[in-house]
Protein backbone atom coordinates (compact mmCIF):
# COMPACT_ATOMS: atom_id res chain seq x y z
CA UNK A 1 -44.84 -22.04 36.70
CA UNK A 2 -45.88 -22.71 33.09
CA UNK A 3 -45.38 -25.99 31.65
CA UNK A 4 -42.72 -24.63 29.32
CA UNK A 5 -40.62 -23.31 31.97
CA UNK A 6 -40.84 -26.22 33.84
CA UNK A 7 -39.21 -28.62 30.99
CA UNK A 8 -36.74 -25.56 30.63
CA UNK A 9 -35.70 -25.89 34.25
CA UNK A 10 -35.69 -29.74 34.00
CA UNK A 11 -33.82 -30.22 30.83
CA UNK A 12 -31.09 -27.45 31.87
CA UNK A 13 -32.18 -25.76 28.44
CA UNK A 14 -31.07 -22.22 28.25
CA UNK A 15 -30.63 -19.04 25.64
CA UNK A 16 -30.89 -19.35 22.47
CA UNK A 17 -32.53 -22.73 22.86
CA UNK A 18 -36.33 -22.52 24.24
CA UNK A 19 -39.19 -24.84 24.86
CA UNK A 20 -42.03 -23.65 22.50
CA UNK A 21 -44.58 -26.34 22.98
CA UNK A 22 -45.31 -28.99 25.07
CA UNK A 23 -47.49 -31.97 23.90
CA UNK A 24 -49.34 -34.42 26.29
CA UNK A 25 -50.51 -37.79 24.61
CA UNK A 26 -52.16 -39.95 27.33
CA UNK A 27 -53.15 -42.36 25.60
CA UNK A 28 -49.97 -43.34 24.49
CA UNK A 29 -47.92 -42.15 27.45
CA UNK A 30 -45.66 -40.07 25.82
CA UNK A 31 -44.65 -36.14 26.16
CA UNK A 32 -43.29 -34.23 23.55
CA UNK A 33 -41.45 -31.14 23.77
CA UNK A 34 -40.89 -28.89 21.03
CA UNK A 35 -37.38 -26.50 21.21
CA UNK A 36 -36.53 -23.62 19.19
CA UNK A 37 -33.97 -21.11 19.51
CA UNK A 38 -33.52 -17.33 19.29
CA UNK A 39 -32.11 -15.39 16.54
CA UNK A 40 -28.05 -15.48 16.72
CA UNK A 41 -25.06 -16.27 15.60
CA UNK A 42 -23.59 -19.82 15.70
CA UNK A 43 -20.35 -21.79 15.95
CA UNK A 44 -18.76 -23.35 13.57
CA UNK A 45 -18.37 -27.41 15.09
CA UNK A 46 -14.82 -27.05 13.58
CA UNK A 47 -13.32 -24.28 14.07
CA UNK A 48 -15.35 -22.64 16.31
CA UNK A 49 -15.62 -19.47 14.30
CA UNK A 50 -19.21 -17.77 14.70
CA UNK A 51 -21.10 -17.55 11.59
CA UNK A 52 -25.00 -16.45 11.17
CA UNK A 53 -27.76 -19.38 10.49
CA UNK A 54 -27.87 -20.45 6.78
CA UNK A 55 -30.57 -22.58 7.25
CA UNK A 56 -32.40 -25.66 9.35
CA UNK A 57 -31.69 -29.19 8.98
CA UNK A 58 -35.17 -31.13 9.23
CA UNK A 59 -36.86 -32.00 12.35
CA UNK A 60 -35.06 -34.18 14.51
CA UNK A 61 -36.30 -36.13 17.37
CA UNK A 62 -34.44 -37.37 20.97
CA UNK A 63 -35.42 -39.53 23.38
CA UNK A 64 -35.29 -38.04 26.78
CA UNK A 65 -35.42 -38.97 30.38
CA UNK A 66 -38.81 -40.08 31.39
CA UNK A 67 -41.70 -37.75 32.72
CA UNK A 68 -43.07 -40.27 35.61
CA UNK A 69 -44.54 -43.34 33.63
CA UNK A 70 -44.58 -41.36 30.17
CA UNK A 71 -41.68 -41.50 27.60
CA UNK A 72 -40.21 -37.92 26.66
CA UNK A 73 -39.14 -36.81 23.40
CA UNK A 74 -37.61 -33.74 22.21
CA UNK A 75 -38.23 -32.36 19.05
CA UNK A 76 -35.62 -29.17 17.20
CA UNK A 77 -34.77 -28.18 13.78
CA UNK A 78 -31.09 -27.72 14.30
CA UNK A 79 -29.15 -24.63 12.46
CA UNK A 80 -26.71 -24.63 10.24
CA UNK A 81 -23.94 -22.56 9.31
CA UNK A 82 -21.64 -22.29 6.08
CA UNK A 83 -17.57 -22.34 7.11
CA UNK A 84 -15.82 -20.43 4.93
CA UNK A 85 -12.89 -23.26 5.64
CA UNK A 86 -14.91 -26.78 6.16
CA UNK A 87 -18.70 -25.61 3.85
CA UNK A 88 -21.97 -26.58 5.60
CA UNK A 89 -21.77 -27.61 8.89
CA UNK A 90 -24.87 -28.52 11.22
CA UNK A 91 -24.07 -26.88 14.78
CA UNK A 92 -24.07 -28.94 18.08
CA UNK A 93 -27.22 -28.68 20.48
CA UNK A 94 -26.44 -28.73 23.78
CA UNK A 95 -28.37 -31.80 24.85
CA UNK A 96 -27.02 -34.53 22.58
CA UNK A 97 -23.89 -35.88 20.75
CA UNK A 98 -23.91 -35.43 17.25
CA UNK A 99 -25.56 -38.58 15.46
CA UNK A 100 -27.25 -40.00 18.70
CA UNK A 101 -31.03 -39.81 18.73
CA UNK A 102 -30.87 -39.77 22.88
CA UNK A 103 -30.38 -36.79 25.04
CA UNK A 104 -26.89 -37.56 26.99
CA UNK A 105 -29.04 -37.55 30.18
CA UNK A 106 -30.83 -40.40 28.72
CA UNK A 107 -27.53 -42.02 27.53
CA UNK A 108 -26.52 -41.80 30.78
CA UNK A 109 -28.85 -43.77 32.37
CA UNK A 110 -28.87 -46.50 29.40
CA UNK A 111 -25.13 -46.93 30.31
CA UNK A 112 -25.73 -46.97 34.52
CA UNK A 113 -28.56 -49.80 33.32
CA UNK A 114 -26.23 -51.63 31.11
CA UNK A 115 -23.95 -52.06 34.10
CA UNK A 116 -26.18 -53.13 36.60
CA UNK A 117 -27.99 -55.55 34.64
CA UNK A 118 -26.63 -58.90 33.76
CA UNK A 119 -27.76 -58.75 30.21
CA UNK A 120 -27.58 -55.99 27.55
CA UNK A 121 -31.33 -57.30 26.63
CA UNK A 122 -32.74 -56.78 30.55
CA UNK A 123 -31.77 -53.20 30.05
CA UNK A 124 -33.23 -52.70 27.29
CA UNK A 125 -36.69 -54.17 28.38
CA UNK A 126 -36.57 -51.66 31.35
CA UNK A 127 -35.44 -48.17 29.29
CA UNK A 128 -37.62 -49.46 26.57
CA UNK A 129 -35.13 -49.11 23.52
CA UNK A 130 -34.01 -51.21 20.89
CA UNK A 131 -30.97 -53.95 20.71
CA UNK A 132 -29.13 -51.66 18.21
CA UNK A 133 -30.44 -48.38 20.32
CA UNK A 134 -28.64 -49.82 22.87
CA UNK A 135 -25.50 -50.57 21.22
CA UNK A 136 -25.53 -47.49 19.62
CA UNK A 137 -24.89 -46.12 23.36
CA UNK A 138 -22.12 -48.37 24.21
CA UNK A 139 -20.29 -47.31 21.15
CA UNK A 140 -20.54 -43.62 21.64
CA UNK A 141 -19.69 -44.26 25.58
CA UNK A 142 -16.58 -45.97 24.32
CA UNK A 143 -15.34 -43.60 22.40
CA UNK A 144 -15.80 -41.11 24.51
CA UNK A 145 -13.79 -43.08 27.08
CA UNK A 146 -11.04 -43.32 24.57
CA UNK A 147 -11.04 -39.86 24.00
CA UNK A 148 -10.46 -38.82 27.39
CA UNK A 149 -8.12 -41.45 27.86
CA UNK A 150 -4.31 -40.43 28.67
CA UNK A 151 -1.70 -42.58 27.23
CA UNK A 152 0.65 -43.39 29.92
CA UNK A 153 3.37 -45.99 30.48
CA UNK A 154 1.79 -49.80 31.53
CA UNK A 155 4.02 -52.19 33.47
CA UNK A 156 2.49 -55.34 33.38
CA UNK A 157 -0.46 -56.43 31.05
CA UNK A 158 -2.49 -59.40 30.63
CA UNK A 159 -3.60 -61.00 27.76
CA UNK A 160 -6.22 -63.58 26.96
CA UNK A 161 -8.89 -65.06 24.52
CA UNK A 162 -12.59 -65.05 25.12
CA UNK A 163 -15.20 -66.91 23.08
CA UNK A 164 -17.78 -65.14 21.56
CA UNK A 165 -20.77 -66.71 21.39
CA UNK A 166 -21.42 -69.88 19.93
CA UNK A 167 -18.82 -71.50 17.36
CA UNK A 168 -15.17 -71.20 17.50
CA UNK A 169 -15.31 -67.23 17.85
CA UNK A 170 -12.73 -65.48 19.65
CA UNK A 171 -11.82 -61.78 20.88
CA UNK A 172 -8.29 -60.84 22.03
CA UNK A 173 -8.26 -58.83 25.49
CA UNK A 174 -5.80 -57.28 26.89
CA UNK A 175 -5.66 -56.11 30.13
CA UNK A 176 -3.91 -53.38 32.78
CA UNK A 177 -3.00 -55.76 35.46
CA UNK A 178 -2.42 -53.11 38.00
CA UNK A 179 -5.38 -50.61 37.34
CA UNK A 180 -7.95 -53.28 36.41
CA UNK A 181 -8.71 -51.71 33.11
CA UNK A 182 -9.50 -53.04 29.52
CA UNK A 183 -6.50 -51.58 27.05
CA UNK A 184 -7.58 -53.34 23.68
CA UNK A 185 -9.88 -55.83 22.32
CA UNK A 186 -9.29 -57.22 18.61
CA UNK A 187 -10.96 -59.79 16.71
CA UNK A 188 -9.03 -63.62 16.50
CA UNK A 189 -6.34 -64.67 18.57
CA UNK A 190 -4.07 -64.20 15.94
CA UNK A 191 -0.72 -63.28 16.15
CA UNK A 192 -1.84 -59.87 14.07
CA UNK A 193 -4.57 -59.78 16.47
CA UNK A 194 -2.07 -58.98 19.33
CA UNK A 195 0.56 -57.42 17.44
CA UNK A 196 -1.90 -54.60 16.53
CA UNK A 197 -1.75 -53.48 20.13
CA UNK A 198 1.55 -53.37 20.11
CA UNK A 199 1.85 -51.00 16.87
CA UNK A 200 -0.40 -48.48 18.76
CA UNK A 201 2.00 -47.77 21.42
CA UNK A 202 4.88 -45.08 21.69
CA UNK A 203 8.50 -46.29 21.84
CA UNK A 204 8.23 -45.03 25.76
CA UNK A 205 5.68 -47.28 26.86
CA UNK A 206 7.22 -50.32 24.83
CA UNK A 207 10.31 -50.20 27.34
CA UNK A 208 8.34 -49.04 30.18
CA UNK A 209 6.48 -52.53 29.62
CA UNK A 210 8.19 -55.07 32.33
CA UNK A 211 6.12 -58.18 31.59
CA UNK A 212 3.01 -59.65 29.93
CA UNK A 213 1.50 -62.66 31.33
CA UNK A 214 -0.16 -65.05 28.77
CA UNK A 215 -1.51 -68.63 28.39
CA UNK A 216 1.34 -70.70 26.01
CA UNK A 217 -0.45 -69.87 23.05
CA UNK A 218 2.06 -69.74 20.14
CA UNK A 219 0.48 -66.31 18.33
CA UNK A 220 0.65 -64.37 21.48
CA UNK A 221 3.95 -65.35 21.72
CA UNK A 222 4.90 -64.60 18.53
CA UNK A 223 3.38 -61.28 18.46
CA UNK A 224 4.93 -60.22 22.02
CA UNK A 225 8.68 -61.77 20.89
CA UNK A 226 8.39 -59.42 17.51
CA UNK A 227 6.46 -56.42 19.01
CA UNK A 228 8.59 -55.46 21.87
CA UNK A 229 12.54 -54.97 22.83
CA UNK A 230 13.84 -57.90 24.05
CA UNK A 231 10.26 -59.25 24.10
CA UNK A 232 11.43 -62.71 24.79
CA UNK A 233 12.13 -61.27 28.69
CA UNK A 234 9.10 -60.40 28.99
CA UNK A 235 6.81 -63.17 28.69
CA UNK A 236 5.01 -64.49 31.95
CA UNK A 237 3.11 -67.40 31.73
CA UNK A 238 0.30 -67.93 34.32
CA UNK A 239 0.27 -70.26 36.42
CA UNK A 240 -3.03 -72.11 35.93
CA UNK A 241 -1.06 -73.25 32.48
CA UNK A 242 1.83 -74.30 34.03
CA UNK A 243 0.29 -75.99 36.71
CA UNK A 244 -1.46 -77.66 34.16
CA UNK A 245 1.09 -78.90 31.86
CA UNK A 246 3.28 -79.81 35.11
CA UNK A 247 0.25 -82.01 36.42
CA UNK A 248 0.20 -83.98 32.59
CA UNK A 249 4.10 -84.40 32.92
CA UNK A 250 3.92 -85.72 36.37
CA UNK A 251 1.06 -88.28 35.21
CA UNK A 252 2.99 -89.50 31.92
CA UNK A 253 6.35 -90.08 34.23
CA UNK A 254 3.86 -92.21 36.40
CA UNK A 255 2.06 -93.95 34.05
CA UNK A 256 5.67 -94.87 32.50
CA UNK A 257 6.88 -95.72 35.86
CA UNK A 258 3.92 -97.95 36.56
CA UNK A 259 4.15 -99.81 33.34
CA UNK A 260 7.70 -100.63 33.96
CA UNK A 261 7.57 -102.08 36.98
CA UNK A 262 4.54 -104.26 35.63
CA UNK A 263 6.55 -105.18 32.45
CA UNK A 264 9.28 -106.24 34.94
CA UNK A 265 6.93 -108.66 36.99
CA UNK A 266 7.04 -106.94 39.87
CA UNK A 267 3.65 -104.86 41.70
CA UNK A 268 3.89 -101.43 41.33
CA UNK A 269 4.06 -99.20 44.29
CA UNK A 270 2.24 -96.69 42.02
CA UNK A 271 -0.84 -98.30 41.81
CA UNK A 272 -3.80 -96.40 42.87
CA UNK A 273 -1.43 -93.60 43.14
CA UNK A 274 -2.98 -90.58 40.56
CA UNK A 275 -4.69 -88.78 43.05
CA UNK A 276 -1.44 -88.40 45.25
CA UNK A 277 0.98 -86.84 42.90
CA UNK A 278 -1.47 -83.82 42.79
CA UNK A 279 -0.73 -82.71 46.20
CA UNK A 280 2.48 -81.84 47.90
CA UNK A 281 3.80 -83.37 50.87
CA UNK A 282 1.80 -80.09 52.79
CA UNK A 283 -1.02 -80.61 51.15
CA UNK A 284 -1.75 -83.70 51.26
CA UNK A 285 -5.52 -84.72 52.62
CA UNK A 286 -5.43 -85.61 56.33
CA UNK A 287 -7.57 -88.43 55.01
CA UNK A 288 -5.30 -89.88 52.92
CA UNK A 289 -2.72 -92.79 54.36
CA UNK A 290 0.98 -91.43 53.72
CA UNK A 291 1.46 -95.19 53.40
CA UNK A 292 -0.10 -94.93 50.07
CA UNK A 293 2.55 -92.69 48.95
CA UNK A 294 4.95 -94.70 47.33
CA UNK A 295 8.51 -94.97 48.98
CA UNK A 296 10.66 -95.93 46.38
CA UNK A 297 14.45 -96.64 46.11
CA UNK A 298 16.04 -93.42 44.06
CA UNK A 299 16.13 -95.31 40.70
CA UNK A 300 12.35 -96.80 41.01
CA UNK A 301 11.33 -93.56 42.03
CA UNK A 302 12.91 -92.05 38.74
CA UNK A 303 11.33 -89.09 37.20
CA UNK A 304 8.44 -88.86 38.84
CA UNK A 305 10.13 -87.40 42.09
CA UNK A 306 11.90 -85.26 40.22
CA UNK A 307 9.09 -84.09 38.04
CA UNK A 308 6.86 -84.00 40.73
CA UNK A 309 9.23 -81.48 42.91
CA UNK A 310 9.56 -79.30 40.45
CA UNK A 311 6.11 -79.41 39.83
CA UNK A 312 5.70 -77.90 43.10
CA UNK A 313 8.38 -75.15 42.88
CA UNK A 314 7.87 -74.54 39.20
CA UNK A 315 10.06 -71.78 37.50
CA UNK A 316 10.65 -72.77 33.99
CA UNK A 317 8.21 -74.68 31.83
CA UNK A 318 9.79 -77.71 29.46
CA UNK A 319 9.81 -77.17 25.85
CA UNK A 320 9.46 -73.52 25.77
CA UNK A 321 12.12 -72.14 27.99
CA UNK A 322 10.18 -68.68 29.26
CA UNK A 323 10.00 -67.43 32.12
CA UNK A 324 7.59 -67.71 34.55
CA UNK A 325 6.85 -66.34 38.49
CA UNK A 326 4.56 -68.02 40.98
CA UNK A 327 1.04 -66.30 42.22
C-alpha cells in the first residue's frame, strides 16, 4: 500500500479530499501530509446550497494525531464558494471545526487528556500543545456540549461560589442536583451573577423548579426571591451552614450562661463544657463522662437546652426565616 493511501485509510479522508504528498522530517520528528481535493461543486456552510469553487483560501495547517513518536500535520488550501444569499463563504473540511487548527481526532484526545490529568498544564506537556492551544479545545468542546444540549425542566439545583485563583476572585456555579451536571457558571457572586441564570430559562422550567439549595449568602437570595414564582418557597439552605450558625448560637447561649452564673458567685456547671454541646445525647464520645454534662435546674439550664435541641433537629434558621430540610 502506498504511503498516500495509507494516511487516506488512517485519517478516514475520502472523495473529493485526497492525500497528495506525504513529507517525512526525521530529524525533527514530524510528518506532514499534504490534501487536495478533486474538481466539484461545494456547499454553501449556510445554506447548504451547492455552488462551484471561486477560489482557495491560503494554506492552512492542523495538527493531527501522532504517527508513533512523530507529530502529524495536515496541510489544505480550503475552497471557497460565493452565496448568492450570505457572499464568500470558506466551505467546511471534513476533519476539523471551523477556526480550530487541530483535527477533531486530535481534539479528542486533548479533551480525554484534560480529564484524566489533574492539571490543564500536565496535559499539555504530554500532547505537546500550548496553554492557549489547550484552552482553545475546551472552549470549542463546550460549546459543542451546549449545542447539543436539550433544555428540559430541572427540579432541584445547587448553587455555590468557588474562588478562582489567588485574590478575592469568585465564579458562580450552579448545579443539577439530580443528574450531576454543571448548568451555568458566571463571573462574581453577585446577585446579577445568579439572576442571569434565571433570565435564560423558559417560564416552564421556572415552575417546574421545586427548590434551590444555597449557602445564606444575601445575593443568591436576592436573585432566587426576584427570579422565580414564589421564589421565597424555594430556598434550601444546606446544612453545613446551618449546622454552623446553630453551633455559634449554642456557644453564645453558653458563654452567656457561664458568665452569669460567675457574675452571681456561684461555679458554673458549664465550665469545661464547649466540647459537649457539639454532640447530641447519641453522639456523645463513649470517652466522655456524662457527668460532665451539666444537669441543670430548667431556669439555669435556660437557652442553651433549648438552643441546643433545636440545634439537633434543626428546621428553620433564626433571623432569616427560610426553609430548610435535613441531609
Amino acid at each position: 500500500m502506498q504511503d498516500t493511501k495509507l494516511f487516506e485509510t488512517i485519517l478516514g479522508i475520502q472523495m473529493p479530499w485526497r492525500i497528495s504528498r506525504v513529507a517525512l522530517d526525521t530529524t525533527g520528528e514530524r510528518v506532514d501530509l499534504w490534501v487536495e481535493h478533486e474538481d466539484t461543486r461545494w456547499p454553501c456552510p449556510e445554506c447548504q446550497q451547492e455552488l462551484p469553487c471561486r477560489d482557495h483560501a491560503e494554506e492552512r495547517v492542523w495538527r493531527h494525531l501522532d504517527t508513533c513518536q512523530y507529530q502529524t500535520f495536515l496541510h489544505a488550501r480550503v475552497p471557497r464558494v460565493e452565496c448568492p444569499t450570505h457572499g464568500v463563504r470558506q466551505v467546511c473540511v471534513p476533519w476539523a471545526e471551523a477556526r480550530s487548527r487541530f483535527t477533531m481526532l486530535m481534539e479528542r484526545l486533548i479533551i480525554d487528556l484534560i480529564q484524566q490529568c489533574s492539571t490543564v498544564i500536565g496535559a499539555c506537556r504530554i500532547a505537546r500543545i500550548t496553554w492557549d492551544e489547550a484552552w482553545g479545545v475546551m472552549s470549542r468542546a463546550v460549546a459543542r456540549g451546549r449545542a447539543r444540549k436539550v433544555a428540559q425542566p430541572i427540579p432541584y439545583i445547587g448553587v455555590d461560589e468557588k474562588a478562582f485563583r489567588k485574590g478575592h476572585r469568585y465564579h458562580t456555579i450552579v448545579c443539577d442536583l439530580e443528574r450531576s451536571t454543571v448548568e451555568f457558571v458566571a463571573e462574581d457572586r453577585k446577585t446579577e451573577s445568579l439572576a442571569a441564570y434565571y433570565q435564560q430559562l423558559t417560564d416552564e422550567q421556572r415552575i417546574e423548579l421545586k427548590a434551590v439549595a444555597m449557602d445564606m449568602r444575601e445575593p443568591y437570595i436576592g436573585a432566587t426571591r426576584d427570579g422565580l414564582p414564589d421564589g421565597e418557597q424555594r430556598i434550601v439552605f444546606d446544612r453545613f451552614h446551618i449546622m454552623r450558625e446553630m453551633t455559634k448560637a449554642v456557644d453564645t447561649v453558653r458563654k452567656q450562661e457561664h458568665r452569669g452564673f460567675l457574675r452571681a458567685g456561684e461555679d458554673s456547671p458549664l465550665t469545661g463544657t464547649n466540647y459537649l454541646w457539639l454532640f447530641s445525647d447519641e453522639r456523645r464520645p463513649d470517652r466522655t463522662p456524662r457527668r460532665r454534662r451539666p444537669k441543670c435546674s430548667d431556669q439555669e439550664e435556660g437557652r442553651s437546652v433549648t438552643v441546643g435541641r433545636l440545634r439537633q433537629s434543626v428546621a428553620v434558621v433564626p433571623g432569616h426565616h427560610r426553609r430548610a430540610v435535613r441531609s
